[in-house]
C-alpha atoms as a PDB file:
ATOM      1  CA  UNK A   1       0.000   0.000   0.000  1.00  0.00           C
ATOM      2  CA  UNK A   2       1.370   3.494  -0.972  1.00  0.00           C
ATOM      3  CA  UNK A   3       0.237   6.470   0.831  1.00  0.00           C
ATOM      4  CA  UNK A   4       0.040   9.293  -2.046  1.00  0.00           C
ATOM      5  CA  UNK A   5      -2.240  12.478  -1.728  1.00  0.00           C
ATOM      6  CA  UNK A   6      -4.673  14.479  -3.674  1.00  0.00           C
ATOM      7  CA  UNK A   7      -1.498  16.776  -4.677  1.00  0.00           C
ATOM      8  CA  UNK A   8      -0.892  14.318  -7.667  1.00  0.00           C
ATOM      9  CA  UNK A   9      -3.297  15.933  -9.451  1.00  0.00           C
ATOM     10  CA  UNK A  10      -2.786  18.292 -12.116  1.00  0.00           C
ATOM     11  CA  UNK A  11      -4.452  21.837 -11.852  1.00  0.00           C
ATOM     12  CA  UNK A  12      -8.156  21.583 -12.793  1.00  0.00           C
ATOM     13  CA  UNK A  13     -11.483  23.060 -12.235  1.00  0.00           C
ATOM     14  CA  UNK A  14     -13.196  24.293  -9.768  1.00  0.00           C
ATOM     15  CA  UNK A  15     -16.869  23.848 -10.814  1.00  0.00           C
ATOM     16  CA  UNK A  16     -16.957  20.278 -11.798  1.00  0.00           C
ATOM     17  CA  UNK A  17     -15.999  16.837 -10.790  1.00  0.00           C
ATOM     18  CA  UNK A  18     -12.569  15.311 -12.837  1.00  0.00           C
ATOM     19  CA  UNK A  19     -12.454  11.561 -12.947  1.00  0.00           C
ATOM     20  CA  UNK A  20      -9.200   9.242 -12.928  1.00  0.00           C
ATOM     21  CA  UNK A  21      -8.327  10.385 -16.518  1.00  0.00           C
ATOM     22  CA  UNK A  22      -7.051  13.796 -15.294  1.00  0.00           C
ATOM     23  CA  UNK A  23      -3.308  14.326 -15.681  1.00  0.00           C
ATOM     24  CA  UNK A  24      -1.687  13.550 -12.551  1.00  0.00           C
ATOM     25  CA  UNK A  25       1.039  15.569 -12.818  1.00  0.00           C
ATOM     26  CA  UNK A  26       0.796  17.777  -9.489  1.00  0.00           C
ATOM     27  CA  UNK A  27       1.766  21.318  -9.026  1.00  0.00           C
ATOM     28  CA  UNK A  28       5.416  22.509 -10.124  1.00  0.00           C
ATOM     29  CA  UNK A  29       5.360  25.028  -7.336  1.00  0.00           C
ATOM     30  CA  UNK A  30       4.535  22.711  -4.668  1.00  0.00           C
ATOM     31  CA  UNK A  31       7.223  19.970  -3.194  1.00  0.00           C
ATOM     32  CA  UNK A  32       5.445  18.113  -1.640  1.00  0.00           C
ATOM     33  CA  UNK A  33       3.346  17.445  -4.879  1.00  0.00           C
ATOM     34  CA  UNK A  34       6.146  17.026  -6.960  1.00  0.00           C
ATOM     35  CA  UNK A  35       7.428  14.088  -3.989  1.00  0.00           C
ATOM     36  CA  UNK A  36       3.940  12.333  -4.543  1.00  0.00           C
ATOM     37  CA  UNK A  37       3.794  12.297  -8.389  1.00  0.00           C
ATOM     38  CA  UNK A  38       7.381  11.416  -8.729  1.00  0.00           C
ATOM     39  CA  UNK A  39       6.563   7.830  -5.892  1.00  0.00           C
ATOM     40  CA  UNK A  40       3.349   7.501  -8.201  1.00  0.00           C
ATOM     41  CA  UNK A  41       5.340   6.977 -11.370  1.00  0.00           C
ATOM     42  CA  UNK A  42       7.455   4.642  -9.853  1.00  0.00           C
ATOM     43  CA  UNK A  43       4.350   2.766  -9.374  1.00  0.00           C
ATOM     44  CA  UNK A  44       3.450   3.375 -12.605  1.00  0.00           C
ATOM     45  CA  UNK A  45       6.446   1.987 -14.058  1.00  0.00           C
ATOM     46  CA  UNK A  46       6.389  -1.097 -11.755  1.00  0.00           C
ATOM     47  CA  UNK A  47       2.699  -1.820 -13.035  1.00  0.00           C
ATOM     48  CA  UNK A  48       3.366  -1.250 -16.968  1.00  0.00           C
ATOM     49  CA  UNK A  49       5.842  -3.964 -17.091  1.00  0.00           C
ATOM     50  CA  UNK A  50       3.507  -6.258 -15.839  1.00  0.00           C
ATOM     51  CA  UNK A  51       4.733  -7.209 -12.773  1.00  0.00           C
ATOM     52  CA  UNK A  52       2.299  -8.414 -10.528  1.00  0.00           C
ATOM     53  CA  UNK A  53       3.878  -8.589  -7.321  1.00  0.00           C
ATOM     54  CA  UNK A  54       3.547  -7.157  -5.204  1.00  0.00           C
ATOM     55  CA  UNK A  55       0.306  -5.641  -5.785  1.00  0.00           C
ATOM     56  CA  UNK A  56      -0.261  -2.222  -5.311  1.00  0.00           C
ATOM     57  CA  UNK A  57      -3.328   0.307  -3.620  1.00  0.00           C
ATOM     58  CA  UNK A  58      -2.496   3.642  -3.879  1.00  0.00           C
ATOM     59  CA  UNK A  59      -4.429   6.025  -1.005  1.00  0.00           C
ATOM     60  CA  UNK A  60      -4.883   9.480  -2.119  1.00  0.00           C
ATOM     61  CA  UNK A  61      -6.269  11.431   0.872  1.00  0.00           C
ATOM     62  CA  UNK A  62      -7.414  15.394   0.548  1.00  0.00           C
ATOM     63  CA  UNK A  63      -6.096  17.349   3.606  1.00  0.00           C
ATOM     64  CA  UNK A  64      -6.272  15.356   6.822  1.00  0.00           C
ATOM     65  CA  UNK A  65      -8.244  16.539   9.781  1.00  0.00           C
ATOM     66  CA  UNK A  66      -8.413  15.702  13.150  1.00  0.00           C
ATOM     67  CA  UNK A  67      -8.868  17.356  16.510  1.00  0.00           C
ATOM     68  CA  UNK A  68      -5.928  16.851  18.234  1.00  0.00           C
ATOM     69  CA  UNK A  69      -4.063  18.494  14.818  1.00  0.00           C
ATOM     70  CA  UNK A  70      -6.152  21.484  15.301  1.00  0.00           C
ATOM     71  CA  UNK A  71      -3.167  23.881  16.369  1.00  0.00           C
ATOM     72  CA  UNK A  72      -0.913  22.195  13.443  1.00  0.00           C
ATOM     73  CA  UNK A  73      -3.121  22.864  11.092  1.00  0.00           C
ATOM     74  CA  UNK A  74      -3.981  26.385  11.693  1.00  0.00           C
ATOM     75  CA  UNK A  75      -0.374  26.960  10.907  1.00  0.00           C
ATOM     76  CA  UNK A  76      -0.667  26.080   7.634  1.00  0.00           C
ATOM     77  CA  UNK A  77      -2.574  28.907   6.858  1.00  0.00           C
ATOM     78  CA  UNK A  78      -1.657  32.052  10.039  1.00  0.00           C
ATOM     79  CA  UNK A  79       2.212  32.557  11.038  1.00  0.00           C
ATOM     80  CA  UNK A  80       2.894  31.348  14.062  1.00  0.00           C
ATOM     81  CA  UNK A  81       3.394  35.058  16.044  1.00  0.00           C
ATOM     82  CA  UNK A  82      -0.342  35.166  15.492  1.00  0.00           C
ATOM     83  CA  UNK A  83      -2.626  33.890  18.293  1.00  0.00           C
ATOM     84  CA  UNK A  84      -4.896  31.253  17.676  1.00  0.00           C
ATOM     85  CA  UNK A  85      -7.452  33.338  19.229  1.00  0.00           C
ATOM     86  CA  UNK A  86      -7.243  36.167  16.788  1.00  0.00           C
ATOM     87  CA  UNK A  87      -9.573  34.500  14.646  1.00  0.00           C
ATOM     88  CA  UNK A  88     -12.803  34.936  16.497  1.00  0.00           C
ATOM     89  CA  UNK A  89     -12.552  38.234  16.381  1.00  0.00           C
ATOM     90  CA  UNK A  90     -11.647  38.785  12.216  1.00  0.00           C
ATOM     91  CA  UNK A  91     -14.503  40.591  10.565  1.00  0.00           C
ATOM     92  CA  UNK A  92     -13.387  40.028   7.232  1.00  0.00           C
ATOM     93  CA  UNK A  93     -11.745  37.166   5.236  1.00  0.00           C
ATOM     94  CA  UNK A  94      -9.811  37.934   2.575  1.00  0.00           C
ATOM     95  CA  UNK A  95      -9.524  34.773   0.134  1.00  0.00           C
ATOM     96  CA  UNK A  96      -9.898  33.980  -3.310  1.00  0.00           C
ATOM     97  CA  UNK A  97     -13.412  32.938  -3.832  1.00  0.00           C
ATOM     98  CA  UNK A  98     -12.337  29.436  -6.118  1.00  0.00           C
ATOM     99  CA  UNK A  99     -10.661  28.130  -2.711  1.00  0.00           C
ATOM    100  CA  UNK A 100     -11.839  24.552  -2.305  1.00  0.00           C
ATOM    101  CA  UNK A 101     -10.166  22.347   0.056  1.00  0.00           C
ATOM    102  CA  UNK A 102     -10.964  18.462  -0.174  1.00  0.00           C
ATOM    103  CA  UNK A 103     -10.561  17.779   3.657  1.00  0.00           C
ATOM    104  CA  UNK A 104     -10.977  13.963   5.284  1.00  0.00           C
ATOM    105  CA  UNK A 105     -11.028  12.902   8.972  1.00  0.00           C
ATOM    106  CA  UNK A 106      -7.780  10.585  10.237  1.00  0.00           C
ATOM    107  CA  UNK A 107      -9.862   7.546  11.350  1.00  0.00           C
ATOM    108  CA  UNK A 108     -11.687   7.694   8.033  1.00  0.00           C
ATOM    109  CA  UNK A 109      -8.184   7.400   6.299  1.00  0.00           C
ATOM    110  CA  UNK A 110      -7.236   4.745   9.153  1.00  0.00           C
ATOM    111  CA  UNK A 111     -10.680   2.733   8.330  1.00  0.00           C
ATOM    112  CA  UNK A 112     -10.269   2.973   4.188  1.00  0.00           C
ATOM    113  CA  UNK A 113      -6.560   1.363   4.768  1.00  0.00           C
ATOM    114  CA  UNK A 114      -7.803  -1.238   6.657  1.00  0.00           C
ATOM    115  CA  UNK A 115     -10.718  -2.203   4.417  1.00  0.00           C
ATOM    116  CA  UNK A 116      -8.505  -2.441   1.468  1.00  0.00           C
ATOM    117  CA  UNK A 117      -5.847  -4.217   3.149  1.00  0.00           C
ATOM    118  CA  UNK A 118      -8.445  -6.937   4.044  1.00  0.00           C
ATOM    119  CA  UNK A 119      -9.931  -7.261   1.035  1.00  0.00           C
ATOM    120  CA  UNK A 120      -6.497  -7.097  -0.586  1.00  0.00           C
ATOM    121  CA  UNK A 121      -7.700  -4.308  -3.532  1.00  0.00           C
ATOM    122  CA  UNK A 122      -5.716  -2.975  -5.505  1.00  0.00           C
ATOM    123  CA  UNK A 123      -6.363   0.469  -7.686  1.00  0.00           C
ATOM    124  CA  UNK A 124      -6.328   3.932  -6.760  1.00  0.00           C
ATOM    125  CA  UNK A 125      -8.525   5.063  -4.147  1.00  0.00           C
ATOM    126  CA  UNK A 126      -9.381   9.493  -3.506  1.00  0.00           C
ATOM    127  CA  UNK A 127     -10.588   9.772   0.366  1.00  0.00           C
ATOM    128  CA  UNK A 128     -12.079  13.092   0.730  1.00  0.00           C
ATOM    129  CA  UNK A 129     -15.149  13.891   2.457  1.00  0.00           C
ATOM    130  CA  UNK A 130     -18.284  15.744   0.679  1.00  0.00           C
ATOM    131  CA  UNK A 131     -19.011  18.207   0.438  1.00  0.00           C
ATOM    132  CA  UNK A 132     -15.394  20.149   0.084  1.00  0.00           C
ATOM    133  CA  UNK A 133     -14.680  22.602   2.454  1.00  0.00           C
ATOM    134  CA  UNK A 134     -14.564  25.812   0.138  1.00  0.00           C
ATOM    135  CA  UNK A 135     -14.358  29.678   1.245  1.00  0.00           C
ATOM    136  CA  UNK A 136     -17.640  30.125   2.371  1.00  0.00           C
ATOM    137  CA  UNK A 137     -18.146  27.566   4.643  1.00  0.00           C
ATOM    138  CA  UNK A 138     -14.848  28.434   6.476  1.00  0.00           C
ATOM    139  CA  UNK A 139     -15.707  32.538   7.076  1.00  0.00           C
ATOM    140  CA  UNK A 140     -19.305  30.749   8.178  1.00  0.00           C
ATOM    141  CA  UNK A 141     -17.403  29.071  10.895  1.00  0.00           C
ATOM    142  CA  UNK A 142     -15.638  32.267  11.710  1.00  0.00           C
ATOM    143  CA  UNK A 143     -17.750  34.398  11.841  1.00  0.00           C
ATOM    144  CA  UNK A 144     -16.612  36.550   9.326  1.00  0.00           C
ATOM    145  CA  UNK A 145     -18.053  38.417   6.233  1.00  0.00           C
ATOM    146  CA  UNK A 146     -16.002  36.485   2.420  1.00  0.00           C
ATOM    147  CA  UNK A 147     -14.086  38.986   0.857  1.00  0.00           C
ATOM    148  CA  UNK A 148     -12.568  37.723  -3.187  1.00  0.00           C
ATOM    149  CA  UNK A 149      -8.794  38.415  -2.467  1.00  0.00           C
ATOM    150  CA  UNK A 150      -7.094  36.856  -6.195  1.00  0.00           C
ATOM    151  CA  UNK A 151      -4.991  34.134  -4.995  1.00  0.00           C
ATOM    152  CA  UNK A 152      -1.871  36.254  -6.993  1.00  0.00           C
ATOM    153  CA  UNK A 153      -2.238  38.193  -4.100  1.00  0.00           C
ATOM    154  CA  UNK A 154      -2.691  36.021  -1.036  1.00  0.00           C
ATOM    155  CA  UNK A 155       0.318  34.002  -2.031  1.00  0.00           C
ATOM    156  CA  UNK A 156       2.193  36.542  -2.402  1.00  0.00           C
ATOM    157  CA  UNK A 157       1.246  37.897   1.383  1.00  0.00           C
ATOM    158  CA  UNK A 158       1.301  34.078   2.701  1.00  0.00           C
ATOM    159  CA  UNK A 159       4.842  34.120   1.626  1.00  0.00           C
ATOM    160  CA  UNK A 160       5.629  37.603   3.232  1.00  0.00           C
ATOM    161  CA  UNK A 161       3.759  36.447   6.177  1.00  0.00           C
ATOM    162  CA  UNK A 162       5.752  32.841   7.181  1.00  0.00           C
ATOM    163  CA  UNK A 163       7.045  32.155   4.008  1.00  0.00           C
ATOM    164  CA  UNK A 164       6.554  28.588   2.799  1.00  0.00           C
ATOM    165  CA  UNK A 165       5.308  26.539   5.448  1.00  0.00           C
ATOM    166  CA  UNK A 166       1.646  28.339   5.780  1.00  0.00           C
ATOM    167  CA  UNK A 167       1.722  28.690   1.917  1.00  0.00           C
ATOM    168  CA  UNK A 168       1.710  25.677   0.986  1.00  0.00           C
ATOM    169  CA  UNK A 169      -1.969  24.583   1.217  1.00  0.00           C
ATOM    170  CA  UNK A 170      -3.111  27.819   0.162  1.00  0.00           C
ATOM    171  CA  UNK A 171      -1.306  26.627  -3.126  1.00  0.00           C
ATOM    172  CA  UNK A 172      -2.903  23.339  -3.151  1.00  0.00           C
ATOM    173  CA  UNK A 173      -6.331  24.604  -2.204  1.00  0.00           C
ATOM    174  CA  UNK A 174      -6.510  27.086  -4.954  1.00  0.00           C
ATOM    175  CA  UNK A 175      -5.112  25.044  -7.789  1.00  0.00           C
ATOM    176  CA  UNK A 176      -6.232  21.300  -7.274  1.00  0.00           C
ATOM    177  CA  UNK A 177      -9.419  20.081  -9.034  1.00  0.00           C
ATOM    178  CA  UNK A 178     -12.009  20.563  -6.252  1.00  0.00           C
ATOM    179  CA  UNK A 179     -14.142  17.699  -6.666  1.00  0.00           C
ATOM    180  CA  UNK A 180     -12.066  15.078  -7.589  1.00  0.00           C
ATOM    181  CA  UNK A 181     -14.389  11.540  -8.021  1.00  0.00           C
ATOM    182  CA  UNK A 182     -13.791  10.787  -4.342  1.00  0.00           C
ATOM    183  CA  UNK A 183     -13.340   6.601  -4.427  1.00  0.00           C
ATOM    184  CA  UNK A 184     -13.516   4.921  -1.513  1.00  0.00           C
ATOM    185  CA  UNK A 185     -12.881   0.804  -0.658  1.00  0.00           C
ATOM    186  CA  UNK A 186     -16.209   0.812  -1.990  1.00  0.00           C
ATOM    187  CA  UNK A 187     -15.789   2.684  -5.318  1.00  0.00           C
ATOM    188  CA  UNK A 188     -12.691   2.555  -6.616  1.00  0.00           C
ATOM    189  CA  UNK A 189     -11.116   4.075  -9.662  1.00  0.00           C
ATOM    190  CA  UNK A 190      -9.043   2.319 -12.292  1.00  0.00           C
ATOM    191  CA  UNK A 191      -5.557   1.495 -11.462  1.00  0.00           C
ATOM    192  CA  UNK A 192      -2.660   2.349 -13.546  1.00  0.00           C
ATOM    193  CA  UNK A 193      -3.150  -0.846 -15.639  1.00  0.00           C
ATOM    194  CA  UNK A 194      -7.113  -0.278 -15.748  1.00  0.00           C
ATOM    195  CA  UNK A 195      -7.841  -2.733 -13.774  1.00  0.00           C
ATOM    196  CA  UNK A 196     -10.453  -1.903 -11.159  1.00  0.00           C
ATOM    197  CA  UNK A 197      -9.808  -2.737  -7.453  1.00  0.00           C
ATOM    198  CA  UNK A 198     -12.770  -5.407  -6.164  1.00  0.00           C
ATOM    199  CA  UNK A 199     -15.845  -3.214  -4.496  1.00  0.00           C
ATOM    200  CA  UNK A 200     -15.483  -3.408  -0.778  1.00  0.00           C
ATOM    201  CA  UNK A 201     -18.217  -3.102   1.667  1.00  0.00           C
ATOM    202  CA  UNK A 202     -18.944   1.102   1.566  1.00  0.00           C
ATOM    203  CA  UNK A 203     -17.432   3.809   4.001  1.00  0.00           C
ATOM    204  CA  UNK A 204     -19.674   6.041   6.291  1.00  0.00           C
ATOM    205  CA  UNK A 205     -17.672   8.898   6.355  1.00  0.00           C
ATOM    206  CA  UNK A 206     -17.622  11.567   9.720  1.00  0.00           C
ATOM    207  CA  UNK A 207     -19.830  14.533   9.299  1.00  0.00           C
ATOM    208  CA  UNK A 208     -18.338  18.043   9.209  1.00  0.00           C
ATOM    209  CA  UNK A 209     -19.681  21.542  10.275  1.00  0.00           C
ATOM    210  CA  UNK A 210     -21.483  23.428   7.496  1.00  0.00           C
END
């Protein structure tokens, strides 16, 4: 089993679903992305010369949530000279209004690798939970009044700010297609070969906030 990510993904729309045919090429500006499509075509080249062992599930999860990560996460996005506590009192929040951020609880992720590692699937399999978390639903849980900031713009103050660390998902969030055809155990895309994993028993995936 190879843990991948989301970031594999080409740059796509924002509007629409993409299925397993997009380019998986990732985002040149982003590391981490590169990393993830360089271990994928490893994979790929493993699978195209017909070797079938061992056999191979790749994971791709969107962001990964969890409680306990709360404080880690928030750096991703505010420097870390800014209070936590700041944020209930923002009025305003200045972001580009395509942000989308395919977001998926830990024990989801935990409970998808154990289903496919029981039922031994193989295949590519997108864990994200619906709907994405986009712009909107994150100044909702603020508090705070959306305000279309281009995304030229906030990079370029996210890297002022704390340079790349808290930059880097604000990267991913406003250039990954933002409804990728999440496939769980249960409905899983084509592998590299195009050969579909076997259709495990379906996932009941966490609720989040609206």
């Amino acid at each position: 089993m190879h843990m991948s990510s989301l970031g594999v993904y080409s740059p796509g729309p924002h509007d629409r679903r993409v299925d397993e045919s997009w380019p998986r090429n990732g985002i040149d500006s982003l590391p981490y992305s590169r990393h993830k499509v360089a271990a994928e075509r490893l994979l790929d080249e493993h699978e195209h010369a017909g070797n079938r062992v061992p056999i191979i599930a790749r994971m791709r999860p969107g962001v990964v949530v969890q409680a306990d990560a709360g404080g880690a996460l928030l750096r991703y996005g505010l420097p870390a000279y800014l209070p936590a506590a700041l944020l209930r009192h923002v009025p305003l929040l200045p972001v580009d209004r395509s942000l989308v951020m395919p977001i998926v609880h830990s024990e989801d992720v935990a409970d998808a690798v154990v289903r496919v590692l029981e039922r031994r699937a193989t295949g590519a399999f997108n864990l994200a939970a619906e709907p994405p978390i986009t712009r909107d639903v994150i100044a909702r849980a603020l508090g705070a009044r959306p305000v279309h900031l281009p995304r030229v713009i906030l990079r370029t103050a996210a890297n002022l700010a704390c340079n790349y660390t808290c930059n880097r998902w604000t990267r991913a969030g406003s250039t990954l297609p933002s409804r990728c055809r999440c496939s769980t155990p249960a409905e899983p895309s084509a592998s590299s070969s195009g050969s579909p994993a076997s259709p495990p028993t379906p996932l009941s995936p966490r609720s989040y906030p609206q």
